[in-house]
C-alpha atoms as a PDB file:
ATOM      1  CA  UNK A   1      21.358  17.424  -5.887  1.00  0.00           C
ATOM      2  CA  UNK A   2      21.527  13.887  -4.029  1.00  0.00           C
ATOM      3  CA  UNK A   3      19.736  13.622  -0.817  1.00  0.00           C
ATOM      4  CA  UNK A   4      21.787  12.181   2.686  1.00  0.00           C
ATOM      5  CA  UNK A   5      20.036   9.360   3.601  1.00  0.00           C
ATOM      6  CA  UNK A   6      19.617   9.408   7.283  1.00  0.00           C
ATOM      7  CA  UNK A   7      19.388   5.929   9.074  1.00  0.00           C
ATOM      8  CA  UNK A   8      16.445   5.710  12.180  1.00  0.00           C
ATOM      9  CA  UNK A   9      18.196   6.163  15.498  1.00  0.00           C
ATOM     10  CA  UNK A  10      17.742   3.133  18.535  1.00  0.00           C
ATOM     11  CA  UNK A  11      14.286   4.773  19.645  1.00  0.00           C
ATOM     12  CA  UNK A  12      13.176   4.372  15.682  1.00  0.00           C
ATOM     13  CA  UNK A  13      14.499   1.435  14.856  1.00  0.00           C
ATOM     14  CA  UNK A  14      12.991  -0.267  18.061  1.00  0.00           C
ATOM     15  CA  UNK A  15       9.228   1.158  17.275  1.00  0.00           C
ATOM     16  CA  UNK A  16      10.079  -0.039  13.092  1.00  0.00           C
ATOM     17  CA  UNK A  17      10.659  -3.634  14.234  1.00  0.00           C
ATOM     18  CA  UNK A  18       7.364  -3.638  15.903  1.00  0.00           C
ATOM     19  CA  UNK A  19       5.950  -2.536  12.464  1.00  0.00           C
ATOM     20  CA  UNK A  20       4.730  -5.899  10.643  1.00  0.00           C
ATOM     21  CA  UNK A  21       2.606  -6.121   7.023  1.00  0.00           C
ATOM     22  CA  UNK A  22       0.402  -8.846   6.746  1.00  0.00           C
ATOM     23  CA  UNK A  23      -2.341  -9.846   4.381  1.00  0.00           C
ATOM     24  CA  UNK A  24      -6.120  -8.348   5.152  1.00  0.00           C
ATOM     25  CA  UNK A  25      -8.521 -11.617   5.932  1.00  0.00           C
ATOM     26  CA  UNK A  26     -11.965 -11.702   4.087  1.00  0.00           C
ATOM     27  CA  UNK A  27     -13.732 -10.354   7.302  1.00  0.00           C
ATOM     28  CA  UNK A  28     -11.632  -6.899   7.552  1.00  0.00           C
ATOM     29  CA  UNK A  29     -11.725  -6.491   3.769  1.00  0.00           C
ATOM     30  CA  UNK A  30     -15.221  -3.763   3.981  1.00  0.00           C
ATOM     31  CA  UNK A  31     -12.898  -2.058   6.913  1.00  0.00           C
ATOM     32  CA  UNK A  32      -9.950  -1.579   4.415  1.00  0.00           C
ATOM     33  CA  UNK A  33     -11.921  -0.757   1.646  1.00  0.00           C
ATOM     34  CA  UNK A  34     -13.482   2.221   3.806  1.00  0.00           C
ATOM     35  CA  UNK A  35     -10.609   3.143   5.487  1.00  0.00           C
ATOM     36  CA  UNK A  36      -8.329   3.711   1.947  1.00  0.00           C
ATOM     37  CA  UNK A  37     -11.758   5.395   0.641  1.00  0.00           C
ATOM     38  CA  UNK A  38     -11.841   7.944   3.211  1.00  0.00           C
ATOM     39  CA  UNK A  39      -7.684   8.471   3.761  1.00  0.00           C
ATOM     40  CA  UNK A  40      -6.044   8.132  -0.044  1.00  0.00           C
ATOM     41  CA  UNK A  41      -6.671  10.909  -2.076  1.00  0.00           C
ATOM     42  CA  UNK A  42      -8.343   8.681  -5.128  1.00  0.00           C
ATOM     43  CA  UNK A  43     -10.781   7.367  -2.533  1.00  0.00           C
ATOM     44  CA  UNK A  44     -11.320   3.489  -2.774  1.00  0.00           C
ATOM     45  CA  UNK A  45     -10.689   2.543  -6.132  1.00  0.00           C
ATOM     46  CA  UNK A  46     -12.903   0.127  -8.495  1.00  0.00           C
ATOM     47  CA  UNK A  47     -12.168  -3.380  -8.394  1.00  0.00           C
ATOM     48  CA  UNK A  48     -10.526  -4.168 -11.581  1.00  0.00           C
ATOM     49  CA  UNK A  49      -8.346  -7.301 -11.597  1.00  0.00           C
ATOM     50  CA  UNK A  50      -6.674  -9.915  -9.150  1.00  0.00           C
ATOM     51  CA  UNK A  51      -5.578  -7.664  -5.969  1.00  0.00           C
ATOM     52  CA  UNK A  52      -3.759  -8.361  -3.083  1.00  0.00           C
ATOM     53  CA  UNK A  53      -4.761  -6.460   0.271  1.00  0.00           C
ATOM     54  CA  UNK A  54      -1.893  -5.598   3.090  1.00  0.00           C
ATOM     55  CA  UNK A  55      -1.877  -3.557   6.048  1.00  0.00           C
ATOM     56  CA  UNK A  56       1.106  -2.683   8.251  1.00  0.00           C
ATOM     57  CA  UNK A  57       0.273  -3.054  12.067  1.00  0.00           C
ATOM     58  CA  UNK A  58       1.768  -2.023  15.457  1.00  0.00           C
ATOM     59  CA  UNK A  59       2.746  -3.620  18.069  1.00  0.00           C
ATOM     60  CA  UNK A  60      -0.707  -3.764  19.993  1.00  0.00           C
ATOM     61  CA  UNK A  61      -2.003  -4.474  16.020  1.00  0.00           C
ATOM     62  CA  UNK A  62      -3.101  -0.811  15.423  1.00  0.00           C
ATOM     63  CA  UNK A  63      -3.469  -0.577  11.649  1.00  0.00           C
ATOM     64  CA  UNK A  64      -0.712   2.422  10.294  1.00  0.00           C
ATOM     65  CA  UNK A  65      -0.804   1.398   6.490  1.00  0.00           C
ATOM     66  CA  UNK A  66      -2.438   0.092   3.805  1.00  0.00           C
ATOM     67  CA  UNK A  67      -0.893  -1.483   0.395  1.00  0.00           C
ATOM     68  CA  UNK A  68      -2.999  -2.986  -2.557  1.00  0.00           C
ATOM     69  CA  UNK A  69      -1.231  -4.367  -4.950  1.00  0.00           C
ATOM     70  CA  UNK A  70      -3.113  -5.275  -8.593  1.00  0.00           C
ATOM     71  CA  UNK A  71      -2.156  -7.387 -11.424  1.00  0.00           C
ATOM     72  CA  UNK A  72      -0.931  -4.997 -14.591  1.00  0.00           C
ATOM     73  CA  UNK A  73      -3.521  -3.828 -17.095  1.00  0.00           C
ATOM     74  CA  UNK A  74      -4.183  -6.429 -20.042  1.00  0.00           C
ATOM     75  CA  UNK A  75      -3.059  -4.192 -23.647  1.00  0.00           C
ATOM     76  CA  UNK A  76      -3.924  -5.026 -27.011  1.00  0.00           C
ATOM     77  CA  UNK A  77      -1.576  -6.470 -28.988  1.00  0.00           C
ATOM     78  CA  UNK A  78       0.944  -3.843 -30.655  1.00  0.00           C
ATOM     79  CA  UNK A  79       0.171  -1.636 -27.859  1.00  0.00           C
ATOM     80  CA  UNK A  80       3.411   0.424 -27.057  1.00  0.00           C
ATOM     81  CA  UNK A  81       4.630   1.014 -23.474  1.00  0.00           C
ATOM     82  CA  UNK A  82       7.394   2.708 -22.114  1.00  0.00           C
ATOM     83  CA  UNK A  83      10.473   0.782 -19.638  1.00  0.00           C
ATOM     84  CA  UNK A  84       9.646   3.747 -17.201  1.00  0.00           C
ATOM     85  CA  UNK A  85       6.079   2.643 -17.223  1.00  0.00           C
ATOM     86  CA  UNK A  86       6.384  -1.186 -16.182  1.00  0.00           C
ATOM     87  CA  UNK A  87       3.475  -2.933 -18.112  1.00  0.00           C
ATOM     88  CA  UNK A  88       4.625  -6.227 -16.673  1.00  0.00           C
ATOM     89  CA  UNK A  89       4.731  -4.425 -13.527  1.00  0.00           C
ATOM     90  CA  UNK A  90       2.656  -4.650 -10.399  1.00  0.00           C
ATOM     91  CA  UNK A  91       1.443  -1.123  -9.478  1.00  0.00           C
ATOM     92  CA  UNK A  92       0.961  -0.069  -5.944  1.00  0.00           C
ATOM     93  CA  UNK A  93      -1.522   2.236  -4.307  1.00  0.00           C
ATOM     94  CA  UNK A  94      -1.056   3.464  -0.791  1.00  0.00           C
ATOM     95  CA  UNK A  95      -2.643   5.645   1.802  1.00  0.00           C
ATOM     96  CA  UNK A  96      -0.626   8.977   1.698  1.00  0.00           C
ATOM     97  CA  UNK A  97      -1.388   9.158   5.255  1.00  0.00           C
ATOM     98  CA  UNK A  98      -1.276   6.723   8.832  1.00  0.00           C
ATOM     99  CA  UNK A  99      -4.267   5.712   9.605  1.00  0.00           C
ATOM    100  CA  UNK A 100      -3.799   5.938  13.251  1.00  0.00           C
ATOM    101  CA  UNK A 101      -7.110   6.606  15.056  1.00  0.00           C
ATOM    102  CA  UNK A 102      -8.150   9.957  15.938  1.00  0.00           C
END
């Protein structure tokens, strides 16, 4: 069963280009880090790897989003993976929730 994909109307699409992603500077890192460990539902997750740290803001720079991206895992060699899987593959973790300010 296919879903219709419904397009944003003006009043959307005018609030979505306000949207931007940028990368998190070193001094709002601790503010990410606690904000992704009390919204996503694995908490703040251990430090394992290179990582890259995004968060989509508003217009007036609210923060709605956050994306980490990590480097794949590192396997032994002869380990077997799956195409589904994506060893090679950057996995990303995001808040299943905005974070917009209560």
């Amino acid at each position: 069963m296919e879903k219709t994909l419904r397009l944003p109307n003006c009043e959307e699409q005018v609030v979505l280009h306000q949207v931007q992603v940028r990368l998190v500077e070193r001094a709002e890192l601790e503010n990410f880090k606690q904000l992704l460990d009390e919204h996503h539902y694995l908490g703040s997750l251990k430090e394992v790897g290179q990582r890259l740290h995004y968060v989509a803001t508003d217009a007036q720079g609210q923060w709605l989003a956050l994306l980490v991206f990590s480097a794949p895992a590192k396997h032994p060699p002869g380990f077997q993976t799956s195409t589904a899987s994506g060893a090679y593959r950057a996995t990303i973790e995001a808040t299943s929730r905005l974070l917009y300010a209560s």
